[in-house]
PDB file of N, CA and C in Angstrom:
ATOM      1  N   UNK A   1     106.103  81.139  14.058  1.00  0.00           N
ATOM      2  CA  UNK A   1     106.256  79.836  13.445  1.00  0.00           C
ATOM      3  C   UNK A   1     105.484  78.809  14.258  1.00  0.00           C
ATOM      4  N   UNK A   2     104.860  77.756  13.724  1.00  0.00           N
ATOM      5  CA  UNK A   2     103.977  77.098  14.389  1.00  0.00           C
ATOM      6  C   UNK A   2     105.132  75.150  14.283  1.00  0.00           C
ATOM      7  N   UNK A   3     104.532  74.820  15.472  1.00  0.00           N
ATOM      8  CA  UNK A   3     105.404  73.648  15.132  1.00  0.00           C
ATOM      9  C   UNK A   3     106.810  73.272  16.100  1.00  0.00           C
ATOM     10  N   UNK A   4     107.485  72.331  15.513  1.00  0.00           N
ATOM     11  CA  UNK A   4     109.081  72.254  15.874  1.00  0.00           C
ATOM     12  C   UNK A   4     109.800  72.848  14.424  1.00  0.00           C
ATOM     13  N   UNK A   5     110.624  73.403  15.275  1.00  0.00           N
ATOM     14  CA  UNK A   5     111.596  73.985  14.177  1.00  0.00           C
ATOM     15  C   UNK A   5     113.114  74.156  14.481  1.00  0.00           C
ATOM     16  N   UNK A   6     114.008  72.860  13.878  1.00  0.00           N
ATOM     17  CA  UNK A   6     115.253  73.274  14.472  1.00  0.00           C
ATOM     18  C   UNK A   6     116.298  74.880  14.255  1.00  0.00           C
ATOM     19  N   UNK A   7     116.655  74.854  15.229  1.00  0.00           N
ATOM     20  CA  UNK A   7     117.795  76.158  15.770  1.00  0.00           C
ATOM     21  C   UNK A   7     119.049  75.863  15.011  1.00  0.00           C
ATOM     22  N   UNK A   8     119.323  76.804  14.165  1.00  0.00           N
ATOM     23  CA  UNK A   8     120.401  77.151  13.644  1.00  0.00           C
ATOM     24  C   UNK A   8     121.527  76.577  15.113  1.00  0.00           C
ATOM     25  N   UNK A   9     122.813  75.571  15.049  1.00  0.00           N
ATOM     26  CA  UNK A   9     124.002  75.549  15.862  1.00  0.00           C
ATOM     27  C   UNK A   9     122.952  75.448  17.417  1.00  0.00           C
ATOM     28  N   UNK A  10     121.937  74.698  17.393  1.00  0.00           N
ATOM     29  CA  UNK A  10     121.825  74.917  19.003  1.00  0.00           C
ATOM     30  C   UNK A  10     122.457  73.501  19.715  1.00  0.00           C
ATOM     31  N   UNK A  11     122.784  72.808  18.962  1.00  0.00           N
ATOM     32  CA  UNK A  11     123.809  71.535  19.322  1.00  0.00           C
ATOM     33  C   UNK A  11     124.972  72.130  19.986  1.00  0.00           C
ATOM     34  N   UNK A  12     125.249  73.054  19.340  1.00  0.00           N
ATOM     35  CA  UNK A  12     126.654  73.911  20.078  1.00  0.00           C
ATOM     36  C   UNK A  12     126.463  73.902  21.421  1.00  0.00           C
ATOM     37  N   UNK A  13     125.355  74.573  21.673  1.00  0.00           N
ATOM     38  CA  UNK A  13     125.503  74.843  23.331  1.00  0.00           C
ATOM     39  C   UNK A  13     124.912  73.883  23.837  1.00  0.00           C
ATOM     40  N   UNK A  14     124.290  73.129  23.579  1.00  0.00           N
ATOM     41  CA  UNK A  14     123.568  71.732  24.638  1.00  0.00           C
ATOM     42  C   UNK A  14     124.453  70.806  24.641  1.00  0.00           C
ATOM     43  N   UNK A  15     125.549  71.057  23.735  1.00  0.00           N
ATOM     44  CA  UNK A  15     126.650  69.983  24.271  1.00  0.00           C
ATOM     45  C   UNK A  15     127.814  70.731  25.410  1.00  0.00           C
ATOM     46  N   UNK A  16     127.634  72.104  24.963  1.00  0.00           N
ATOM     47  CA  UNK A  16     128.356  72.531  25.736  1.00  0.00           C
ATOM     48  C   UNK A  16     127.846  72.311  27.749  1.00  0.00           C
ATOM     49  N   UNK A  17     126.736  72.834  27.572  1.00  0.00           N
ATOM     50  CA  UNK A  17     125.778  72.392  29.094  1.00  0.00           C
ATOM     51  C   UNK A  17     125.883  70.847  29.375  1.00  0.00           C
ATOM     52  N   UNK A  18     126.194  70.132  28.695  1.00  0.00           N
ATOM     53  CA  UNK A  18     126.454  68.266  28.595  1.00  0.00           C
ATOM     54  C   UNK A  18     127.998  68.181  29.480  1.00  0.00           C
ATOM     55  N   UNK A  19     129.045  69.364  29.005  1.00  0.00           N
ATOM     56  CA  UNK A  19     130.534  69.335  29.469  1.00  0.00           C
ATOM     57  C   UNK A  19     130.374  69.780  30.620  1.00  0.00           C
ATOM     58  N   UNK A  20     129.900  70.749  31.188  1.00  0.00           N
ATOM     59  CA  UNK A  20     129.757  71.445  32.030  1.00  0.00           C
ATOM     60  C   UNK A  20     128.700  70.452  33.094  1.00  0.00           C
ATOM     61  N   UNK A  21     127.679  70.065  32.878  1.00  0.00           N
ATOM     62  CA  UNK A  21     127.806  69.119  34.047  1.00  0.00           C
ATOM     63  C   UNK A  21     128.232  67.880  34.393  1.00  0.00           C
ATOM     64  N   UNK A  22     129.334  67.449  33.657  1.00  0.00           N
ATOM     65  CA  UNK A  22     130.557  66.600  34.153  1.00  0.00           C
ATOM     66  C   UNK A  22     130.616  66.870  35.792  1.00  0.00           C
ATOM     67  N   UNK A  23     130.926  68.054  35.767  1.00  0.00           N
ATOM     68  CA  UNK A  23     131.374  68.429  37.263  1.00  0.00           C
ATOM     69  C   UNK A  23     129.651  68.660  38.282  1.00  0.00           C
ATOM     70  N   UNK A  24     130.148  68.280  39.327  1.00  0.00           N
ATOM     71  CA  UNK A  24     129.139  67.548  40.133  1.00  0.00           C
ATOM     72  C   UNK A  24     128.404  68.674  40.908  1.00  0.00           C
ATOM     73  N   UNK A  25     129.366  70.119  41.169  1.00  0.00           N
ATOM     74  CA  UNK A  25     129.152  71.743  41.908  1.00  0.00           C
ATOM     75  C   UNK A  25     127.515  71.758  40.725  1.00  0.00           C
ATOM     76  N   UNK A  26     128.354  71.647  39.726  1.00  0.00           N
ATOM     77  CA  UNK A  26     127.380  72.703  38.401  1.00  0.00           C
ATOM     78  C   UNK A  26     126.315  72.327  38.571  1.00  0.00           C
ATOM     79  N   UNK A  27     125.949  70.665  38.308  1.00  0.00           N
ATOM     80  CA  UNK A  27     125.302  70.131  38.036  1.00  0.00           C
ATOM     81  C   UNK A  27     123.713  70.588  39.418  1.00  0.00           C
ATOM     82  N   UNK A  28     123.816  71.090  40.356  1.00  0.00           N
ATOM     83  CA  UNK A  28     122.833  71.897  41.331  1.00  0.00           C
ATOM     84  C   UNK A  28     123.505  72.942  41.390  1.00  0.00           C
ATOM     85  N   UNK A  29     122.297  74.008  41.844  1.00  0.00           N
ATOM     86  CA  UNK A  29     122.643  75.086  42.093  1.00  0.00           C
ATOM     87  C   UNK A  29     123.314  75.573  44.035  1.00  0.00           C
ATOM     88  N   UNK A  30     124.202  74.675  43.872  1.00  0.00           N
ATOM     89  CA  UNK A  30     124.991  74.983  45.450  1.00  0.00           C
ATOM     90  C   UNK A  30     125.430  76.130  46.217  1.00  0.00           C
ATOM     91  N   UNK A  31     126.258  77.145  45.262  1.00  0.00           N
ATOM     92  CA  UNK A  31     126.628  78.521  45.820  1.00  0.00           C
ATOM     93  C   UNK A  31     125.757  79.337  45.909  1.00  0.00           C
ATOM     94  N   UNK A  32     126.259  80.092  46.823  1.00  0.00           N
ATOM     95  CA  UNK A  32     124.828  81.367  47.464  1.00  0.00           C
ATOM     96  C   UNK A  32     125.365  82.446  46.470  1.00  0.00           C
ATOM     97  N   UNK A  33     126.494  82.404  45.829  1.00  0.00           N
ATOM     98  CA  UNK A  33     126.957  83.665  45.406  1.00  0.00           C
ATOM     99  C   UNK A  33     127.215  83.231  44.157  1.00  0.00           C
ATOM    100  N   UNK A  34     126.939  84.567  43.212  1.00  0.00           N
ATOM    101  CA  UNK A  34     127.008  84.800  41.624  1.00  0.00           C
ATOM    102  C   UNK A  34     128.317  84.227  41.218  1.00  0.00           C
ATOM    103  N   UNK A  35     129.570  85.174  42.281  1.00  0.00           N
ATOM    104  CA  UNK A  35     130.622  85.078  41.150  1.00  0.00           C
ATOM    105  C   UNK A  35     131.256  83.701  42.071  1.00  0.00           C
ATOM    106  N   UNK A  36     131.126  83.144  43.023  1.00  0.00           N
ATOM    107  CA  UNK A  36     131.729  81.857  42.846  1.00  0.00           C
ATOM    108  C   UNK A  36     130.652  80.667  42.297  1.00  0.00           C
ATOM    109  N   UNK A  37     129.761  80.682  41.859  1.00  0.00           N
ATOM    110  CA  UNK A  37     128.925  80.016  41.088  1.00  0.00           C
ATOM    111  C   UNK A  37     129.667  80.505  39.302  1.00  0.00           C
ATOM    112  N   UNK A  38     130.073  81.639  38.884  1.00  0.00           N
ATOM    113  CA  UNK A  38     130.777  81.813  37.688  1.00  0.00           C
ATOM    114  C   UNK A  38     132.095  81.671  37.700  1.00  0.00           C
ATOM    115  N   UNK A  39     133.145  81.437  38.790  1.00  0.00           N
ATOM    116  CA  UNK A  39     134.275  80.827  39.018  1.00  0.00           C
ATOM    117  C   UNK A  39     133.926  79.488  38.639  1.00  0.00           C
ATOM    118  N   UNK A  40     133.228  78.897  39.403  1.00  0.00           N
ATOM    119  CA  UNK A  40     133.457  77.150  38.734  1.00  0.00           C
ATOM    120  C   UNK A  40     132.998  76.795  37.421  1.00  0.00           C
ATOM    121  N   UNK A  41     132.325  77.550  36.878  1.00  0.00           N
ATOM    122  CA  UNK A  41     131.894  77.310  35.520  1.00  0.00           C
ATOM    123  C   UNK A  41     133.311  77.882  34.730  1.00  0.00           C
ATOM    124  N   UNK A  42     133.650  78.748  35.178  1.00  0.00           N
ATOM    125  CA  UNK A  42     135.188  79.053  34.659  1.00  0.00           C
ATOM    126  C   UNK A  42     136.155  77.910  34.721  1.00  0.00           C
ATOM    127  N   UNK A  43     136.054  77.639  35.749  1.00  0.00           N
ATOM    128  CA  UNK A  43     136.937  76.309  36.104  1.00  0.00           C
ATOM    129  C   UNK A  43     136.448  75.034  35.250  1.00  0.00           C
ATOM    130  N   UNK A  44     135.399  74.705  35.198  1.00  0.00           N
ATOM    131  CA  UNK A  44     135.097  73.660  34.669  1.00  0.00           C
ATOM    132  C   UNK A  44     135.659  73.624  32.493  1.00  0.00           C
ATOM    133  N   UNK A  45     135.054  75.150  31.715  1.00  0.00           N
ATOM    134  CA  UNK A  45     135.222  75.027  31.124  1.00  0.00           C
ATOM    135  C   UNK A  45     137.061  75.066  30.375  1.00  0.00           C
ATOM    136  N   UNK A  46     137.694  75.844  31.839  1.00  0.00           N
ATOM    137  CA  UNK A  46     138.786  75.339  31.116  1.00  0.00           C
ATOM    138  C   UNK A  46     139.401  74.392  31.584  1.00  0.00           C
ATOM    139  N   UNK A  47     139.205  73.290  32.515  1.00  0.00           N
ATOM    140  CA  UNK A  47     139.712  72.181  32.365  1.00  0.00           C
ATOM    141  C   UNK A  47     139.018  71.118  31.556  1.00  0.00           C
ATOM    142  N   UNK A  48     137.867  71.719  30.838  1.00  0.00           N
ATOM    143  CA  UNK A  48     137.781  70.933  29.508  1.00  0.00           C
ATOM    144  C   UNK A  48     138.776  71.521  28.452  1.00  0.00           C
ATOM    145  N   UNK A  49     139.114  72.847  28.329  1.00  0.00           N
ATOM    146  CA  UNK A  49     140.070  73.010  27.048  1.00  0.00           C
ATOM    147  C   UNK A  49     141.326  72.536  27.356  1.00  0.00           C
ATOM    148  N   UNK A  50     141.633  72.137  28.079  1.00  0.00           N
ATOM    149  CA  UNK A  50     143.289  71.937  28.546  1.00  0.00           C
ATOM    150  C   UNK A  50     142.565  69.876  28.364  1.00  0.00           C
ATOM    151  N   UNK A  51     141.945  69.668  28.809  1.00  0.00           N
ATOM    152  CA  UNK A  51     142.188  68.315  28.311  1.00  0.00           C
ATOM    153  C   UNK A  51     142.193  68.083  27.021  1.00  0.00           C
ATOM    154  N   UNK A  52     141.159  68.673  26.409  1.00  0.00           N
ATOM    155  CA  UNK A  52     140.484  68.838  24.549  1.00  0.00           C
ATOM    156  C   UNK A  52     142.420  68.764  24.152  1.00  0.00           C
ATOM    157  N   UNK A  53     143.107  69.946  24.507  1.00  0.00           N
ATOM    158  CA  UNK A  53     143.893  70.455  23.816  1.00  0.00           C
ATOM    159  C   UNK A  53     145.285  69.486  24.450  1.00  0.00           C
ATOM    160  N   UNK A  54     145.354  68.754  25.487  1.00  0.00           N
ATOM    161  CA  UNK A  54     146.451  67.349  26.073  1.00  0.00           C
ATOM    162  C   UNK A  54     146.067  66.475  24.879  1.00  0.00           C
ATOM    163  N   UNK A  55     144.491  66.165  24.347  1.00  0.00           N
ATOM    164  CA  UNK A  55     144.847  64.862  24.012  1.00  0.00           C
ATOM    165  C   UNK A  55     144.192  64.887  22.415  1.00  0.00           C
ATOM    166  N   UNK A  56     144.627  65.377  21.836  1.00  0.00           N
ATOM    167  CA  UNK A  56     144.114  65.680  20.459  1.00  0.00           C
ATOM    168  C   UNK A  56     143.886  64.604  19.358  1.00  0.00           C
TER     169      UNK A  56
END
């Protein structure tokens, strides 16, 4: 395909990457290690669902 061409739902995830660097870790790449670099992204996204889901 030649051109711009929007992505089926790619709003989905660029807002999602928008929530996720709320938090200040994410936002650089700080940890030396995989899985506590995927712990805080764990962390981050569910203290977005627990707020989403406090204040409806």
């Amino acid at each position: 395909a030649k051109g711009f061409e929007v992505l089926s739902r790619r709003w989905v995830v660029e807002r999602t990457f928008g929530w996720m660097t709320r938090w200040r870790r994410l936002v650089r790449d700080y940890e030396r290690r995989i899985d506590v670099s995927q712990a805080m992204i764990f962390v981050a996204m569910g203290a977005n669902l627990i707020r989403r889901n406090a204040h409806p």
